[in-house]
Protein backbone atom coordinates (compact mmCIF):
# COMPACT_ATOMS: atom_id res chain seq x y z
CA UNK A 1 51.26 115.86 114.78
CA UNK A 2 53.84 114.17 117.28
CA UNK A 3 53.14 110.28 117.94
CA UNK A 4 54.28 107.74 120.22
CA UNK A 5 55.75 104.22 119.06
CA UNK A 6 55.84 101.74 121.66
CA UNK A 7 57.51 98.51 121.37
CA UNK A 8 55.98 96.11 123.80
CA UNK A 9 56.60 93.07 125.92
CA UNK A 10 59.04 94.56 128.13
CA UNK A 11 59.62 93.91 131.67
CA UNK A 12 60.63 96.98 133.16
CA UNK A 13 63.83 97.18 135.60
CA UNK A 14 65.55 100.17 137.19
CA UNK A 15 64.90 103.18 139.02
CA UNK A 16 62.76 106.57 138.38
CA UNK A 17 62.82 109.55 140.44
CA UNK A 18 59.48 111.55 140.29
CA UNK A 19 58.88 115.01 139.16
CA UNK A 20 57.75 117.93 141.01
CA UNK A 21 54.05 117.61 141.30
CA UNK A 22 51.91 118.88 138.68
CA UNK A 23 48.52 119.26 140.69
CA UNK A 24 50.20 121.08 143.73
CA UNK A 25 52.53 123.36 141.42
CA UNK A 26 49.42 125.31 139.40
CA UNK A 27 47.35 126.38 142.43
CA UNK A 28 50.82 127.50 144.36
CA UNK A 29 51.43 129.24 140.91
CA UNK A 30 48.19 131.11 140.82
CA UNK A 31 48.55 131.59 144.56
CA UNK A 32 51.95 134.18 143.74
CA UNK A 33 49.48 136.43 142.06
CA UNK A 34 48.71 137.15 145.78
CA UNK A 35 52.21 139.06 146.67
CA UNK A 36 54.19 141.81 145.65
CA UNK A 37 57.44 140.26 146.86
CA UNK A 38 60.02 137.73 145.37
CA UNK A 39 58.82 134.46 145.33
CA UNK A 40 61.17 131.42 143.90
CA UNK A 41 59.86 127.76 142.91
CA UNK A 42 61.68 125.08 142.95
CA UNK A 43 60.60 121.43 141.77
CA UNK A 44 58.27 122.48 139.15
CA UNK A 45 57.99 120.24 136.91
CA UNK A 46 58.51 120.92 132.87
CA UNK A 47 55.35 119.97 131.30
CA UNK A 48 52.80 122.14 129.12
CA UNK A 49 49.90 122.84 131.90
CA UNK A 50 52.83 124.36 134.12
CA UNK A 51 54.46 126.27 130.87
CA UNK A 52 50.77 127.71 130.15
CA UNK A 53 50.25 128.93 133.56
CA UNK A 54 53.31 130.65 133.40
CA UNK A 55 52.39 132.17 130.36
CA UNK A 56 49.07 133.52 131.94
CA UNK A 57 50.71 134.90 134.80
CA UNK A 58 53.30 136.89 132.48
CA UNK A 59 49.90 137.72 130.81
CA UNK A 60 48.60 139.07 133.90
CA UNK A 61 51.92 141.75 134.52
CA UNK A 62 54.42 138.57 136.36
CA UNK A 63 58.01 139.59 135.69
CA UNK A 64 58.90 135.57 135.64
CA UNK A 65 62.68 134.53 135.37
CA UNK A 66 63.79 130.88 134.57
CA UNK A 67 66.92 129.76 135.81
CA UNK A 68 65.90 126.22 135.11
CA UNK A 69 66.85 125.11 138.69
CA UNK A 70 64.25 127.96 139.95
CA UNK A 71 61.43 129.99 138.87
CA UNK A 72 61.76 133.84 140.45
CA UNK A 73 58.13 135.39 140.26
CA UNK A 74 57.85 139.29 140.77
CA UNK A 75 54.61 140.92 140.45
CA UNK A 76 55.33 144.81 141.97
CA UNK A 77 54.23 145.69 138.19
CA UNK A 78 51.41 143.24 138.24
CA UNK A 79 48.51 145.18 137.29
CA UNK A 80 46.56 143.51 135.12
CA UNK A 81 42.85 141.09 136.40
CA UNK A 82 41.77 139.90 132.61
CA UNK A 83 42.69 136.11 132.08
CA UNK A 84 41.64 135.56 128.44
CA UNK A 85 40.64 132.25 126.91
CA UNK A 86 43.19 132.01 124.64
CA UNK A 87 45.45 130.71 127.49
CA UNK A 88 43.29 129.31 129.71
CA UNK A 89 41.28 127.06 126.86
CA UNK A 90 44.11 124.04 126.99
CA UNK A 91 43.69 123.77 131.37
CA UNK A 92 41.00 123.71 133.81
CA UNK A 93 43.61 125.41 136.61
CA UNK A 94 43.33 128.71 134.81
CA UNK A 95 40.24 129.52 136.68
CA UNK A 96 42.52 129.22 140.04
CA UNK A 97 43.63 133.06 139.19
CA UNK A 98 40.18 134.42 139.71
CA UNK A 99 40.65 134.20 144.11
CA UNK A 100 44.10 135.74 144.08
CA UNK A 101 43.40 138.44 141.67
CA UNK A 102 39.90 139.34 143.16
CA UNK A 103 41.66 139.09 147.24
CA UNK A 104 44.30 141.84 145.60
CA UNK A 105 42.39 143.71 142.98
CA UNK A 106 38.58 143.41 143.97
CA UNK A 107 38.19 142.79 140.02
CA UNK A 108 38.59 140.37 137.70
CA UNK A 109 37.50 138.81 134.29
CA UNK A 110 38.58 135.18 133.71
CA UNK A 111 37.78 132.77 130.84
CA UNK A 112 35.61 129.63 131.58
CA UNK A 113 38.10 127.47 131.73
CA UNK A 114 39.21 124.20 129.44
CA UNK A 115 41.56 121.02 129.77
CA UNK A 116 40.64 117.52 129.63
CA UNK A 117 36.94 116.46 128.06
CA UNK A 118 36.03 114.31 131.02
CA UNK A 119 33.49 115.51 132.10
CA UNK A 120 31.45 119.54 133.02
CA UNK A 121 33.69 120.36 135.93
CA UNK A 122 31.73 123.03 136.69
CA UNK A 123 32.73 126.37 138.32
CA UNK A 124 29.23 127.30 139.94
CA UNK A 125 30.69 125.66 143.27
CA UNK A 126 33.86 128.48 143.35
CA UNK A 127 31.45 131.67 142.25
CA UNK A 128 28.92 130.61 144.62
CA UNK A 129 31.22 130.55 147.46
CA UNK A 130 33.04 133.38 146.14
CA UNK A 131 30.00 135.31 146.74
CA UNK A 132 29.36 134.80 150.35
CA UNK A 133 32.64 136.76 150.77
CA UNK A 134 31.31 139.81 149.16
CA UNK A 135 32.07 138.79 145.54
CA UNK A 136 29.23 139.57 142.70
CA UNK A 137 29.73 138.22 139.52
CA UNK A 138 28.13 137.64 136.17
CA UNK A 139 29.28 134.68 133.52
CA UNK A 140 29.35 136.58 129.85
CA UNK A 141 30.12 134.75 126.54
CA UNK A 142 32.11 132.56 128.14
CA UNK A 143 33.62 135.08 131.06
CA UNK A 144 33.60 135.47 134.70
CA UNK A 145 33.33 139.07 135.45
CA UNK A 146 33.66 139.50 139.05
CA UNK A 147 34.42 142.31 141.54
CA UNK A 148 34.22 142.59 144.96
CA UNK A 149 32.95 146.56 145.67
CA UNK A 150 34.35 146.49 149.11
CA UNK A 151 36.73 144.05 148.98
CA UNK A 152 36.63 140.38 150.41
CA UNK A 153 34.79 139.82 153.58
CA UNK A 154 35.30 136.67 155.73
CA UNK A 155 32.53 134.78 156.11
CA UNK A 156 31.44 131.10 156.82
CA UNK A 157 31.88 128.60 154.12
CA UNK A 158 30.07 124.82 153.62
CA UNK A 159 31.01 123.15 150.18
CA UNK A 160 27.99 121.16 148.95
CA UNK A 161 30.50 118.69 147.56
CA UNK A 162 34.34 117.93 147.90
CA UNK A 163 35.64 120.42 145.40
CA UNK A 164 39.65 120.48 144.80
CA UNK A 165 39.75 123.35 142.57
CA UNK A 166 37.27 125.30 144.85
CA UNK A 167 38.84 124.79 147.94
CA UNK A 168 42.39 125.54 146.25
CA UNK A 169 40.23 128.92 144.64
CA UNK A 170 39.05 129.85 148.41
CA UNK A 171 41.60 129.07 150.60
CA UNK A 172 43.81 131.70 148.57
CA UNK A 173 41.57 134.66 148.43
CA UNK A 174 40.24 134.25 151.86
CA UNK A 175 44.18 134.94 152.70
CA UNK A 176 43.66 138.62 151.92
CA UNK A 177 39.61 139.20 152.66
CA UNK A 178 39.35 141.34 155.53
CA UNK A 179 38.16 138.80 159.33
CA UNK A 180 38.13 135.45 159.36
CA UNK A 181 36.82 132.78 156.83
CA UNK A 182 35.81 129.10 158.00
CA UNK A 183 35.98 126.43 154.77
CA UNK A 184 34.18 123.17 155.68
CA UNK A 185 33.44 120.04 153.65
CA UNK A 186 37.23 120.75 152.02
CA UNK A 187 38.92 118.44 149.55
CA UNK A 188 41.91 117.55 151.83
CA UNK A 189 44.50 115.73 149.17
CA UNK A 190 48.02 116.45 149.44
CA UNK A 191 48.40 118.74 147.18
CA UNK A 192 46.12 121.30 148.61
CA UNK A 193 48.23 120.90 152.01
CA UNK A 194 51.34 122.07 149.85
CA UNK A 195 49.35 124.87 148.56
CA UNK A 196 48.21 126.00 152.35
CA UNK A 197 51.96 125.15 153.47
CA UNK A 198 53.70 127.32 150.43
CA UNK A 199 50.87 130.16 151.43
CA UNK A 200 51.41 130.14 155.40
CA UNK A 201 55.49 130.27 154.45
CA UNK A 202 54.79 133.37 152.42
CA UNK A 203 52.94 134.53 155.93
CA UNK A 204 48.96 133.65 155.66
CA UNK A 205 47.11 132.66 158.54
CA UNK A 206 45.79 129.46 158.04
CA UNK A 207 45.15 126.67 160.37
CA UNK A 208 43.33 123.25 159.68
CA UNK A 209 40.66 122.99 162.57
CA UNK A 210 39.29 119.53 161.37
CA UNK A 211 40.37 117.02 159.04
CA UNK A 212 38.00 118.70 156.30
CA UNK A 213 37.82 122.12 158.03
CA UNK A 214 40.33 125.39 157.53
CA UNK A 215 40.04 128.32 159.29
CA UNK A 216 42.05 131.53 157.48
CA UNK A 217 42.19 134.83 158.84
CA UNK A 218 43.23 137.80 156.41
CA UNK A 219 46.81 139.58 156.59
CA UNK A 220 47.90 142.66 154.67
CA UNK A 221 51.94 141.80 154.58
CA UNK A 222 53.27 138.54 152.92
CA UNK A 223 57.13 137.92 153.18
CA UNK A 224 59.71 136.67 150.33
CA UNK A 225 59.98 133.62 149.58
CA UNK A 226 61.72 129.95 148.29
CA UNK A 227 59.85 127.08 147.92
CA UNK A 228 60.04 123.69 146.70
CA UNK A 229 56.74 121.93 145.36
CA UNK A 230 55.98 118.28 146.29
CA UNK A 231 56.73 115.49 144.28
CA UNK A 232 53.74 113.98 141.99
CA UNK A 233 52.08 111.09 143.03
CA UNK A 234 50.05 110.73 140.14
CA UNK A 235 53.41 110.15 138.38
CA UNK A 236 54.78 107.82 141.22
CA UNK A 237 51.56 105.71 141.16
CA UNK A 238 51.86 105.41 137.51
CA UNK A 239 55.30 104.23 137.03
CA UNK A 240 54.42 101.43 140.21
CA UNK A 241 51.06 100.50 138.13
CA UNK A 242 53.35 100.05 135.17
CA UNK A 243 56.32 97.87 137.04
CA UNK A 244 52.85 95.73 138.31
CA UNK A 245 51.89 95.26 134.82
CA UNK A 246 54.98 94.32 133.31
CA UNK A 247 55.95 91.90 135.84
CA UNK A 248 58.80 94.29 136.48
CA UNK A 249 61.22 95.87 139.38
CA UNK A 250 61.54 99.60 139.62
CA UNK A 251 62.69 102.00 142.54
CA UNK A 252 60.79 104.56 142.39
CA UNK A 253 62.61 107.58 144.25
CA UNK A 254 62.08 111.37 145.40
CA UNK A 255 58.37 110.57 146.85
CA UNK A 256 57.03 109.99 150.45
CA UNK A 257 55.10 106.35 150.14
CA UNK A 258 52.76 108.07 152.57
CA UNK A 259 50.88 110.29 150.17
CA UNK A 260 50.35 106.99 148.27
CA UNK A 261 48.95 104.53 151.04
CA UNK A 262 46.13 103.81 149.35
CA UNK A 263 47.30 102.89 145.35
CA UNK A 264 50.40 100.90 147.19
CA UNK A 265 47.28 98.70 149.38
CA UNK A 266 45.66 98.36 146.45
CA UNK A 267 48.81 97.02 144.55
CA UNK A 268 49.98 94.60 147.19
CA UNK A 269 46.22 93.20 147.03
CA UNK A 270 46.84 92.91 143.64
CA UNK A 271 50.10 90.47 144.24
CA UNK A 272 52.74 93.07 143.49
CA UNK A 273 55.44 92.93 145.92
CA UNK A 274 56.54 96.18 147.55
CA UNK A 275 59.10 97.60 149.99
CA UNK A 276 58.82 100.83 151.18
CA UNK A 277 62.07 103.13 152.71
CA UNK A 278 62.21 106.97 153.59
CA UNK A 279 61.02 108.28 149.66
CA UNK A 280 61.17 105.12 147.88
CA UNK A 281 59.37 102.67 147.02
CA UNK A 282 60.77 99.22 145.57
CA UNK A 283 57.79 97.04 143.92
CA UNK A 284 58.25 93.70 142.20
CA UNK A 285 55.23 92.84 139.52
CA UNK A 286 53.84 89.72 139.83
CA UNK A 287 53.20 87.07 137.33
CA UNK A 288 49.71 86.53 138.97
CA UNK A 289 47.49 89.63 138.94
CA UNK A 290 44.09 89.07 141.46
CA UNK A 291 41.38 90.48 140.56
CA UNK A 292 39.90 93.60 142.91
CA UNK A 293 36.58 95.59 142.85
CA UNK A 294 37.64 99.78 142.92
CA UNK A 295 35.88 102.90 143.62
CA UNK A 296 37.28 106.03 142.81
CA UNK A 297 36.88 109.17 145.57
CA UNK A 298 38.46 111.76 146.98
CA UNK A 299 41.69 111.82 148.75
CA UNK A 300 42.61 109.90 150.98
CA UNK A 301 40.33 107.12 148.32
CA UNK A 302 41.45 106.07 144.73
CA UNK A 303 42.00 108.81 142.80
CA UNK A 304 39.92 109.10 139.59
CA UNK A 305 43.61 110.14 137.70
CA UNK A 306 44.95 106.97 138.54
CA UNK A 307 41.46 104.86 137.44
CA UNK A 308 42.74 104.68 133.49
CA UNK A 309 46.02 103.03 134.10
CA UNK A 310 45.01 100.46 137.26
CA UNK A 311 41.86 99.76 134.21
CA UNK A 312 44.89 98.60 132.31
CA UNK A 313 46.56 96.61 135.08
CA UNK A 314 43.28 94.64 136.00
CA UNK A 315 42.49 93.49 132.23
CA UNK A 316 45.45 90.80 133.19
CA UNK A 317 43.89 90.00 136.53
CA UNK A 318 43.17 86.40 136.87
CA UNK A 319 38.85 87.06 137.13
CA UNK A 320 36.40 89.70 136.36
CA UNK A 321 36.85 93.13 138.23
CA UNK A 322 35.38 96.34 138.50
CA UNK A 323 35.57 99.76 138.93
CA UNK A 324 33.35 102.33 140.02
CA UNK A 325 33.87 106.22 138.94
CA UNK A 326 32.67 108.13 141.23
CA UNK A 327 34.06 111.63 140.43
CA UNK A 328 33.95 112.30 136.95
CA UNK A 329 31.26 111.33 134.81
CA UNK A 330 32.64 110.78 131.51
CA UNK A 331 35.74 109.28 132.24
CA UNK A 332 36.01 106.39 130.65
CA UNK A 333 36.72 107.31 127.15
CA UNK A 334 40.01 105.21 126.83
CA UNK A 335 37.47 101.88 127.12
CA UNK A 336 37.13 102.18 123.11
CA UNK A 337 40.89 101.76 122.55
CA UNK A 338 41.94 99.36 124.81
CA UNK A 339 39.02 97.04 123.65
CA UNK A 340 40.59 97.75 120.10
CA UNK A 341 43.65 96.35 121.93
CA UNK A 342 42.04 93.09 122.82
CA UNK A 343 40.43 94.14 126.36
CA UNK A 344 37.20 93.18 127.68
CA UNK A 345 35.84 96.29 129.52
CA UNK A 346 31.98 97.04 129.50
CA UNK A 347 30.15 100.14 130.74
CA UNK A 348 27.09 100.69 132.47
CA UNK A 349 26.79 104.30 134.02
CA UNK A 350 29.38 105.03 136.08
CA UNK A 351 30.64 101.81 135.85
CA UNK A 352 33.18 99.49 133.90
CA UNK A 353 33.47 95.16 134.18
CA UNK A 354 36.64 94.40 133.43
CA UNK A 355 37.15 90.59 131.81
CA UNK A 356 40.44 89.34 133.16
CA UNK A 357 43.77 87.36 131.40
CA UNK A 358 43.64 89.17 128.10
CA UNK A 359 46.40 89.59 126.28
CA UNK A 360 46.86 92.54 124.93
CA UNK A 361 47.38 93.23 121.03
CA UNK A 362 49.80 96.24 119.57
CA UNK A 363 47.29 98.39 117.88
CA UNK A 364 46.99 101.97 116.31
CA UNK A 365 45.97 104.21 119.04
CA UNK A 366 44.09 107.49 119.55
CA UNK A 367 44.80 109.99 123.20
CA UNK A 368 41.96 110.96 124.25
CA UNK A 369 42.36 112.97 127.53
CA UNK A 370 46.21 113.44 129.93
CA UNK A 371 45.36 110.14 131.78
CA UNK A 372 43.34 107.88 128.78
CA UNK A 373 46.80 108.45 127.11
CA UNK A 374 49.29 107.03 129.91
CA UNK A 375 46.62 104.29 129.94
CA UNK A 376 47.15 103.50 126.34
CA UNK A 377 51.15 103.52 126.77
CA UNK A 378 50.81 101.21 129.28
CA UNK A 379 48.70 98.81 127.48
CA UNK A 380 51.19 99.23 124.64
CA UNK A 381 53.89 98.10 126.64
CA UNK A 382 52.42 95.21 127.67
CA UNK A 383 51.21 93.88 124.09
CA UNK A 384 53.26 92.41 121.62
CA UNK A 385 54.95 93.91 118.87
CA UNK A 386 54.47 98.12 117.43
CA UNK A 387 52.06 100.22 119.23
CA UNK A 388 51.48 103.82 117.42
CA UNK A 389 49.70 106.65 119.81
CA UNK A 390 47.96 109.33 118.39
CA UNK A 391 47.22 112.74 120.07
CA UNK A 392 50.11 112.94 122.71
CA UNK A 393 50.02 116.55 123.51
CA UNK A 394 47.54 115.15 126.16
CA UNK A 395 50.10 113.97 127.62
CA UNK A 396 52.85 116.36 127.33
CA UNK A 397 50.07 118.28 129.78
CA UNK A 398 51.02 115.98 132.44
CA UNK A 399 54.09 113.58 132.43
CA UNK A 400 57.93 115.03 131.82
CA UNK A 401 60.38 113.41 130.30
CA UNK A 402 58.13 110.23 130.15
CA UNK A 403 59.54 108.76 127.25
CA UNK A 404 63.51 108.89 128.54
CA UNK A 405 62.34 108.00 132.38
CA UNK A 406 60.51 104.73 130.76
CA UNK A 407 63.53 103.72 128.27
CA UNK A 408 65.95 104.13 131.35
CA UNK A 409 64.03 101.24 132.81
CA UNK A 410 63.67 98.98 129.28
CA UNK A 411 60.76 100.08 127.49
CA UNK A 412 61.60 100.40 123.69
CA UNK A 413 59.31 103.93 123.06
CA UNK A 414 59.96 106.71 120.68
CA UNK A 415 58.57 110.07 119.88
CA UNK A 416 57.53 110.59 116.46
CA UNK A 417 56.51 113.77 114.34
């Protein structure tokens, strides 16, 4: 089993340009399943959710070449509508295949789907949906079996909650269902813009009426296409969270600060200072860290992926904090650890007091979930002396190249096996 060391105590210095966008490249992925002609991706970034979603697509009849520089999708032999679990266990985005395939094929079978233990994530928002555009489906040992007898109607859609995978799942296979289909009560973060962007390129109708309202009508000819995927702000507003922490002065390059308006407020409150230019963003940490109260919500709010790591951040603040999760309900399972590490985080329901000016200890360390594990590195880098993390292929899901972008800038880390 691979392991991180982490040295800590480092301030960090330098500059890291971000990585394609994780989040925005799986539903564009799943969206190809859609077309019969070329499609080529560009900015994908190389991490293990993206590598199993290209194995379920190959799975599913894709003839997929990598170039490295490009991926070139062609799917005029793609046949096939059964996603199994094998490859769909490991990621929750698996279940994004079910809308293209059922808009093309009228069938499919798809695996429940997997990924981090954060919480139930359940699908009942994307089948119940899926069904007011003609879809009937039954859930069988751990399988959707869906078809669509006379294909996908349009039809009138209100989300009882702000769902990113089920608007992602809907806005694709209303892009082939036969009228017009009206989403409302959509999850509107950036990502899901790239995905609607990347789909009306490739020729789908699509048109945001209201700020959480898409209207899509149905087309029967999609063009050839290259695309480049956005850059990950997940990523960027680690890597700022981590020059705040370390009292550190990074550049982070290759991302539009305006995706990230929210994080970089909440880091200036914080007393980092920050500069932003045309896709950069220069921070300075600061040696005093205030203390802030945070909610997590949908875009444009907090997001929950970014709650671990600012958890981290605020355990220096100069008083008590706290945070509020407010999307997932068992998200808080790197508390354990980084009270192992000296922290002073308690939990009641959905929410965690954070006990400022702690210094962090080095400590054996266990990954519990993709963001938990960041959390931990970043904790690690700002204790003294040998951090070991256990369990990184949680993170291997999510970050590339994290170790080399983070000793570019000073960090002493190295992977282990």
């Amino acid at each position: 089993m691979k392991k991180l060391e982490v040295f800590g105590a480092a301030k960090l210095k330098g500059q890291i340009r971000i990585s394609g966008s994780k989040n925005a490249s799986l539903p564009i992925l799943a969206a190809t399943l859609l077309s019969n002609k070329k499609i080529s991706l560009a900015n994908l970034p190389r991490v293990k959710d993206i590598e199993t979603m290209i194995l379920l697509l190959k799975s599913l009849g894709s003839i997929i070449e990598d170039n490295k520089k490009e991926l070139i999708i062609k799917n005029t032999k793609q046949a096939k509508t059964f996603a199994a679990y094998s490859l769909v266990k490991t990621m929750r985005a698996g279940i994004l295949v079910l809308g293209p395939l059922l808009a093309k094929f009228g069938k499919a079978k798809v695996s429940l789907p997997g990924g981090c233990a954060i919480g139930t994530r359940p699908v009942d928002i994307h089948l119940q949906a899926l069904s007011k555009l003609g879809v009937k489906y039954k859930i069988i040992q751990g399988y959707v079996h869906a078809n669509a007898p006379k294909g996908l109607i349009g039809a009138n859609i209100k989300f009882p909650k702000v769902s990113v995978g089920a608007t992602e799942n809907l806005i694709i296979a209303a892009c082939l269902a036969k009228g017009k289909t009206t989403l409302s009560n959509c999850a509107i973060e950036p990502e899901i813009k790239d995905l609607v962007n990347f789909l009306i390129n490739m020729g789908c109708n699509i048109k945001w009426t209201a700020k959480r309202t898409v209207r899509i009508e149905g087309v029967n000819n999609l063009k050839e296409l290259d695309y480049s995927v956005m850059p990950d702000r997940i990523e960027a507003g680690t890597y700022l969270i981590a020059a705040a922490l370390t009292e550190g002065n990074l550049k982070i390059t290759g991302i539009d600060p305006k995706i990230i308006s929210t994080e970089i407020n909440i880091l200036k409150k914080v007393g980092s200072k920050i500069t932003l230019r045309k896709n950069e963003i220069l921070i300075q940490g600061s040696k005093k860290i205030k203390n802030i109260n945070i909610k997590t919500s949908p875009y444009p709010g907090f997001p929950t992926d970014l709650q671990a790591q600012m958890m981290v951040l605020l355990c220096k603040a100069n008083k008590r904090s706290h945070i509020k999760e407010e999307i997932f309900e068992n998200r808080f399972m790197h508390v354990a650890e980084l009270n192992r590490m000296g922290a002073k985080i308690s939990i009641n329901g959905n929410q965690a007091s954070i006990e400022g000016n702690i210094k962090f200890e080095a400590a054996e360390l266990m990954a519990t979930d993709l963001r938990a594990s960041v959390s931990l590195i970043l904790a690690a880098l700002a204790a003294k002396g040998k951090s070991v993390i256990n369990r990184i292929y949680h993170l291997d899901r999510g970050y590339e190249d994290i170790e080399k972008k983070l000793k570019k800038v000073g960090a002493k880390i190295k992977r282990i096996n």
